[in-house]
N, C-alpha and C. Protein backbone atom coordinates (compact mmCIF):
# COMPACT_ATOMS: atom_id res chain seq x y z
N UNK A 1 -18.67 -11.30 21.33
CA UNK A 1 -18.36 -12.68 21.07
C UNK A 1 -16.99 -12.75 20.39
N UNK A 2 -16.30 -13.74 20.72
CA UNK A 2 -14.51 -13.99 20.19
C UNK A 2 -14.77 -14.37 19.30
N UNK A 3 -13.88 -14.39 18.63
CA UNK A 3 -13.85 -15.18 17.38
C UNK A 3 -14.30 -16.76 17.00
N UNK A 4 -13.29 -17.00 18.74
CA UNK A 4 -13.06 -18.56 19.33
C UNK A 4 -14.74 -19.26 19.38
N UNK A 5 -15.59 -18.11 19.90
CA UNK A 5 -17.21 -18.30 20.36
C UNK A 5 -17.64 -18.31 19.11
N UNK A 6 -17.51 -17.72 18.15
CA UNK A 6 -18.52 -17.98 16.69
C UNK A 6 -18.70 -19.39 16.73
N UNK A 7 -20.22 -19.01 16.06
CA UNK A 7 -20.24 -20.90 15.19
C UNK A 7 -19.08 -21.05 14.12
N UNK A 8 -18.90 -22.20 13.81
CA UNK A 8 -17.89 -22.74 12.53
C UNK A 8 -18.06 -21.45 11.52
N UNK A 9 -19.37 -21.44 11.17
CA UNK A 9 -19.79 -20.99 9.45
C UNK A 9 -19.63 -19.03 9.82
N UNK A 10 -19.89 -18.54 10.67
CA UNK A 10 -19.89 -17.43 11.12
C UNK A 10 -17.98 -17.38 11.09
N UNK A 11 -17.09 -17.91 11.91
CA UNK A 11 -16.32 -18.11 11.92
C UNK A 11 -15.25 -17.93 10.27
N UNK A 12 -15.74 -19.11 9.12
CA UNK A 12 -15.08 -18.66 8.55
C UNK A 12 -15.94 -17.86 7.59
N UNK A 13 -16.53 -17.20 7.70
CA UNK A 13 -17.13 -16.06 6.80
C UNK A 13 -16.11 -14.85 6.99
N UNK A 14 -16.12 -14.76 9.04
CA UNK A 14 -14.99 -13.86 9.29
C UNK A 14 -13.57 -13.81 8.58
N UNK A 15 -13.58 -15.02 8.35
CA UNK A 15 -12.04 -15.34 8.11
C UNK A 15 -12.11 -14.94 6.26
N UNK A 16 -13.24 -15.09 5.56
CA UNK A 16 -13.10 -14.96 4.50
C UNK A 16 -13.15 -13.40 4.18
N UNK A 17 -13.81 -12.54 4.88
CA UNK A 17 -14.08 -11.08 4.92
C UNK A 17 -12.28 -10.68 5.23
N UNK A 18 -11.76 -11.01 6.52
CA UNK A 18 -10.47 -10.57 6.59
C UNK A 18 -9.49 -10.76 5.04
N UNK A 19 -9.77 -11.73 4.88
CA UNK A 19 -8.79 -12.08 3.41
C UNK A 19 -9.57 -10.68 2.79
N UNK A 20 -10.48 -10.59 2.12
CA UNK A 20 -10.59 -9.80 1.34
C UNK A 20 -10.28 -8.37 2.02
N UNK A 21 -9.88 -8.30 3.02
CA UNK A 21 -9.23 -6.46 3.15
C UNK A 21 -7.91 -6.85 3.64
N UNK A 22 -7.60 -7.70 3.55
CA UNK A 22 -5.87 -7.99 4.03
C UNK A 22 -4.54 -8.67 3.18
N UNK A 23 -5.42 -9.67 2.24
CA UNK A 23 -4.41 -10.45 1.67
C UNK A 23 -4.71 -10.38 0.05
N UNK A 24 -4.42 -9.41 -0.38
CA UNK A 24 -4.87 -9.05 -2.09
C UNK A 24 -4.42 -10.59 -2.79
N UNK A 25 -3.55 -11.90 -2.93
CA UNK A 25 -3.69 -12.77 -3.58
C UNK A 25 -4.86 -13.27 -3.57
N UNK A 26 -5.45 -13.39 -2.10
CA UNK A 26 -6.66 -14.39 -1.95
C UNK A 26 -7.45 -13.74 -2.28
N UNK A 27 -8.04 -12.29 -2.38
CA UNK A 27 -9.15 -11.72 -2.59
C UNK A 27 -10.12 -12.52 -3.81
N UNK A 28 -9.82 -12.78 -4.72
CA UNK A 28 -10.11 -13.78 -5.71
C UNK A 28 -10.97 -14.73 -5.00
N UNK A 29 -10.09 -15.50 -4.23
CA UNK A 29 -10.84 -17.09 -3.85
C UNK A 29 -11.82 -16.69 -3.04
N UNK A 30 -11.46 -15.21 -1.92
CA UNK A 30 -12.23 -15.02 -0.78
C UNK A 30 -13.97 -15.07 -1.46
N UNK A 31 -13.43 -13.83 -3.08
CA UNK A 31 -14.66 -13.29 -2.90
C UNK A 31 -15.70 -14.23 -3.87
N UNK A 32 -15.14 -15.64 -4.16
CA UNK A 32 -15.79 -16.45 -4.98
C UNK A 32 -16.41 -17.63 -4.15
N UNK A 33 -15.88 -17.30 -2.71
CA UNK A 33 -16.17 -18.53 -1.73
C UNK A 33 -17.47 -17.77 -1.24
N UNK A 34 -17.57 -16.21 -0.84
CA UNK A 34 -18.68 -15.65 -0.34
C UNK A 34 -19.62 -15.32 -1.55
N UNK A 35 -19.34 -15.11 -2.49
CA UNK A 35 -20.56 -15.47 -3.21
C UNK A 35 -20.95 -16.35 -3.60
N UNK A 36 -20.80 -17.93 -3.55
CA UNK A 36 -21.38 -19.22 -3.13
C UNK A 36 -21.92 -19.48 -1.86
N UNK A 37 -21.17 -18.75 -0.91
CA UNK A 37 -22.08 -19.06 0.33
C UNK A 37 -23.40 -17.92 0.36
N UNK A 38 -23.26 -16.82 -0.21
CA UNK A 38 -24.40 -15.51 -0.88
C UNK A 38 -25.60 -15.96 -0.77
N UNK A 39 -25.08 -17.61 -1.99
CA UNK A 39 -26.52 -17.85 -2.25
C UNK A 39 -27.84 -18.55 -1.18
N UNK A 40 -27.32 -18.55 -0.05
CA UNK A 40 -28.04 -19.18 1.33
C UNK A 40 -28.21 -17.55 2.01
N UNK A 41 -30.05 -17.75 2.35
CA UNK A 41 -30.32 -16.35 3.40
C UNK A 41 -29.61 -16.31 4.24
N UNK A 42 -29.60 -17.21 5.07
CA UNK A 42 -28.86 -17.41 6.81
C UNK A 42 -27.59 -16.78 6.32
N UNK A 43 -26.43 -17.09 5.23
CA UNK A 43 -25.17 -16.75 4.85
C UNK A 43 -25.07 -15.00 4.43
N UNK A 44 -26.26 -14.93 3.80
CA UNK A 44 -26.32 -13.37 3.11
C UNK A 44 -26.32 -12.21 4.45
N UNK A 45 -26.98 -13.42 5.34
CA UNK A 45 -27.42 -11.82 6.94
C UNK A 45 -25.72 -12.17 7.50
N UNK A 46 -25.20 -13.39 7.22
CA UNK A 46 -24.18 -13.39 7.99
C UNK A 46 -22.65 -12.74 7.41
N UNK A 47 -22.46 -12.78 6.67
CA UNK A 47 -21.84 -12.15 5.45
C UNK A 47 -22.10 -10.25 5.96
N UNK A 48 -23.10 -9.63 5.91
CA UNK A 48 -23.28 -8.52 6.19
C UNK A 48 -22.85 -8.18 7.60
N UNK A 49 -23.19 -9.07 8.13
CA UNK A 49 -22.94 -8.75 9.87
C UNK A 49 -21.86 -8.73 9.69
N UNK A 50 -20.72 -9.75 9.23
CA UNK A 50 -19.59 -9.88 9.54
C UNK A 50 -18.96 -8.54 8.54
N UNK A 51 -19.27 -8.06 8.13
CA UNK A 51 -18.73 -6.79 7.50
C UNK A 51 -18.08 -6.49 6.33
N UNK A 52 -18.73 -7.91 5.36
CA UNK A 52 -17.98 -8.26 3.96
C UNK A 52 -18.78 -7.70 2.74
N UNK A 53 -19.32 -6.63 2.99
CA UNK A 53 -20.22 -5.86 2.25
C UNK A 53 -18.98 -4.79 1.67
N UNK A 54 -18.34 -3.77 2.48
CA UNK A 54 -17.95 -2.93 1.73
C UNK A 54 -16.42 -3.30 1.51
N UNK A 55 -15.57 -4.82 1.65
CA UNK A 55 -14.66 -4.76 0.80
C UNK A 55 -15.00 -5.34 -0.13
N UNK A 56 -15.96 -5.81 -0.08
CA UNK A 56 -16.69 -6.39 -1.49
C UNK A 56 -16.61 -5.22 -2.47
N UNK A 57 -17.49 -4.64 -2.22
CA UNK A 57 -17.70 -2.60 -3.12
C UNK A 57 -16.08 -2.30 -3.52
N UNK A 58 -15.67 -2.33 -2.28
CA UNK A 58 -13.67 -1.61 -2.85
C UNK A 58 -13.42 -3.09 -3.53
N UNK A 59 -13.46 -4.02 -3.68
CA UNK A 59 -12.38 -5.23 -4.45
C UNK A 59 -13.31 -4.52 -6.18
N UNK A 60 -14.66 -4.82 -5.89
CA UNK A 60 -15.77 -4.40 -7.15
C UNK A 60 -14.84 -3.16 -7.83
N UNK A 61 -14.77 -2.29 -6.99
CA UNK A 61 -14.15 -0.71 -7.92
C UNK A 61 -12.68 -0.90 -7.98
N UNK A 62 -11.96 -1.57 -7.04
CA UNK A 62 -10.34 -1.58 -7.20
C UNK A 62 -9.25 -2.80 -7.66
N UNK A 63 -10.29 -3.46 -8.28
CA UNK A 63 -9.79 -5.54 -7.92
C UNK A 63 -9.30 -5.45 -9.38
N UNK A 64 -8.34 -6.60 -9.57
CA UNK A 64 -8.34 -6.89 -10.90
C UNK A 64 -9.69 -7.51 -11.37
N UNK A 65 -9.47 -7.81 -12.65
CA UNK A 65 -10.69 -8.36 -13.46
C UNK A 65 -10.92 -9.54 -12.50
N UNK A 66 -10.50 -10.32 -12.47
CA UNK A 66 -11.12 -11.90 -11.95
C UNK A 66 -11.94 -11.46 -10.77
N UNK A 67 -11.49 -10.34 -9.71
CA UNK A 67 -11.76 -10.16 -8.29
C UNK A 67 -13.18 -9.18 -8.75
N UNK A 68 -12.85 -8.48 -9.73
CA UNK A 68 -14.30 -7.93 -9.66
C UNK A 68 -15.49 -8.60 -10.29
N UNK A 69 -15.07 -9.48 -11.10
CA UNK A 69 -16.26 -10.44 -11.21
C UNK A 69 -17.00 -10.62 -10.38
N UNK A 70 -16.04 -11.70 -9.44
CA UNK A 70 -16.25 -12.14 -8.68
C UNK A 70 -17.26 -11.86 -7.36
N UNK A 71 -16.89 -10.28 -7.06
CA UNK A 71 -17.29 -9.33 -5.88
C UNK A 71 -18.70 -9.20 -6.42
N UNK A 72 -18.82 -8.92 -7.67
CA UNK A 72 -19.82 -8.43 -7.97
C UNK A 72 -20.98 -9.48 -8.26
N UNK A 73 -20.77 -10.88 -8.42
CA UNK A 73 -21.55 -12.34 -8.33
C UNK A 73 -21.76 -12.10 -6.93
N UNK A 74 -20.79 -11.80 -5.40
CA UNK A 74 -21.10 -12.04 -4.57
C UNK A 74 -22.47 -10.92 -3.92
N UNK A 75 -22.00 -9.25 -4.36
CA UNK A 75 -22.94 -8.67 -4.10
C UNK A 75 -24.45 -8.63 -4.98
N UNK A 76 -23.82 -9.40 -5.81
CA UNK A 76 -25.73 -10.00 -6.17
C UNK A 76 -26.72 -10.71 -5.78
N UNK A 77 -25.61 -11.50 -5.23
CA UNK A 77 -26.20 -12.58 -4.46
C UNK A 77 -26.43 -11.88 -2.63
N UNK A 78 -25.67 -11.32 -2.43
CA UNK A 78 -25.98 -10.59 -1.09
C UNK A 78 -27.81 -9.83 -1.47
N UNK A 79 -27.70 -9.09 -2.61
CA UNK A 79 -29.08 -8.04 -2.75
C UNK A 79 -29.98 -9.10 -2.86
N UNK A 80 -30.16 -10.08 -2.60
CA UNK A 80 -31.26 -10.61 -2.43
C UNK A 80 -32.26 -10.35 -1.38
N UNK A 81 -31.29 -9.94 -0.36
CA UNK A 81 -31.92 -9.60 1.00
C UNK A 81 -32.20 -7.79 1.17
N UNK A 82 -32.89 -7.38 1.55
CA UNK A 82 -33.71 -6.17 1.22
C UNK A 82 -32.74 -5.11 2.04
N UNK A 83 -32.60 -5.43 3.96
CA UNK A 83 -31.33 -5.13 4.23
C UNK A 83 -29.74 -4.88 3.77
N UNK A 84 -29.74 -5.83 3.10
CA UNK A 84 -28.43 -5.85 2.60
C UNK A 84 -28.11 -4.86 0.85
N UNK A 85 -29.34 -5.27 0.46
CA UNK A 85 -29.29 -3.89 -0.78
C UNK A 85 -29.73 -2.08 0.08
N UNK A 86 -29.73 -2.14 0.51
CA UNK A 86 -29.54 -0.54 1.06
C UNK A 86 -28.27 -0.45 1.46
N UNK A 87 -27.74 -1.39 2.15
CA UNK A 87 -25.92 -1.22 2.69
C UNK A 87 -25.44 -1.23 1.33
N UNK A 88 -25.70 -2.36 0.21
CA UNK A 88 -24.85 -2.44 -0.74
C UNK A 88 -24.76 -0.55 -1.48
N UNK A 89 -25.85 -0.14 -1.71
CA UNK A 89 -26.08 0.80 -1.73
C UNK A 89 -25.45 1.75 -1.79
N UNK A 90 -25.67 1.71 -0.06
CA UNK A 90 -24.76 2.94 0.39
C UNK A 90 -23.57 2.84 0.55
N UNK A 91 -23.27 1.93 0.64
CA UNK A 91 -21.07 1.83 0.14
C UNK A 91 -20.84 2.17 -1.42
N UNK A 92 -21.48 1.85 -2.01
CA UNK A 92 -21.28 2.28 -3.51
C UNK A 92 -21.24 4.05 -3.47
N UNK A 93 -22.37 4.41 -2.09
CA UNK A 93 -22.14 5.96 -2.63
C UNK A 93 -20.90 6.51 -1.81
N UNK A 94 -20.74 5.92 -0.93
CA UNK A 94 -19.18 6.05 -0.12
C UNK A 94 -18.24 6.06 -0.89
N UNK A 95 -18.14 4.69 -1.28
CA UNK A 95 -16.90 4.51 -2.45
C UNK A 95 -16.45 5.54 -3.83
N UNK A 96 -18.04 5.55 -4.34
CA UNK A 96 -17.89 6.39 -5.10
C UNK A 96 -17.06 8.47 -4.73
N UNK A 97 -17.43 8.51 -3.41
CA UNK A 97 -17.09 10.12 -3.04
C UNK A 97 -15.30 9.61 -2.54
């Protein structure tokens, strides 16, 4: 599926995941917009799919203060979902090696 084909909300989740591995100013807003959207299931599976799990983990271990707050409100709100705490997981042990 294109980008163009996502729904809206799938769409900019993508767009918010790219900010956070591409544009270090926005990482901040990215990762305070996905952990408000976190707090919705439908958002938490979509958020993971779209692959905003492990720059979440690197902003968490490499961000300034504001960004790791932030990452880390969002991956709390991601572990709600049972799936998504085993990924969170296992990027932490990635990150960490």
């Amino acid at each position: 599926m294109t980008p163009q084909q996502q729904p809206a909300g799938q769409r900019e989740i993508a767009q918010l995941v790219a900010q956070l591995e591409n544009e270090e100013g926005s990482q901040e807003s990215a990762a305070a917009a996905l952990r408000d959207l976190a707090g919705y299931d439908v958002a938490r599976r979509a958020i993971a799919a779209a692959g905003g799990i492990a720059p979440l983990v690197a902003l968490l271990r490499n961000g300034a203060a504001g960004g790791q707050e932030r990452a880390a409100g969002a991956l709390r709100n991601l572990a709600r979902n049972d799936t998504n705490r085993v990924e969170i997981a296992e990027a932490l042990v990635v990150a960490a090696n």
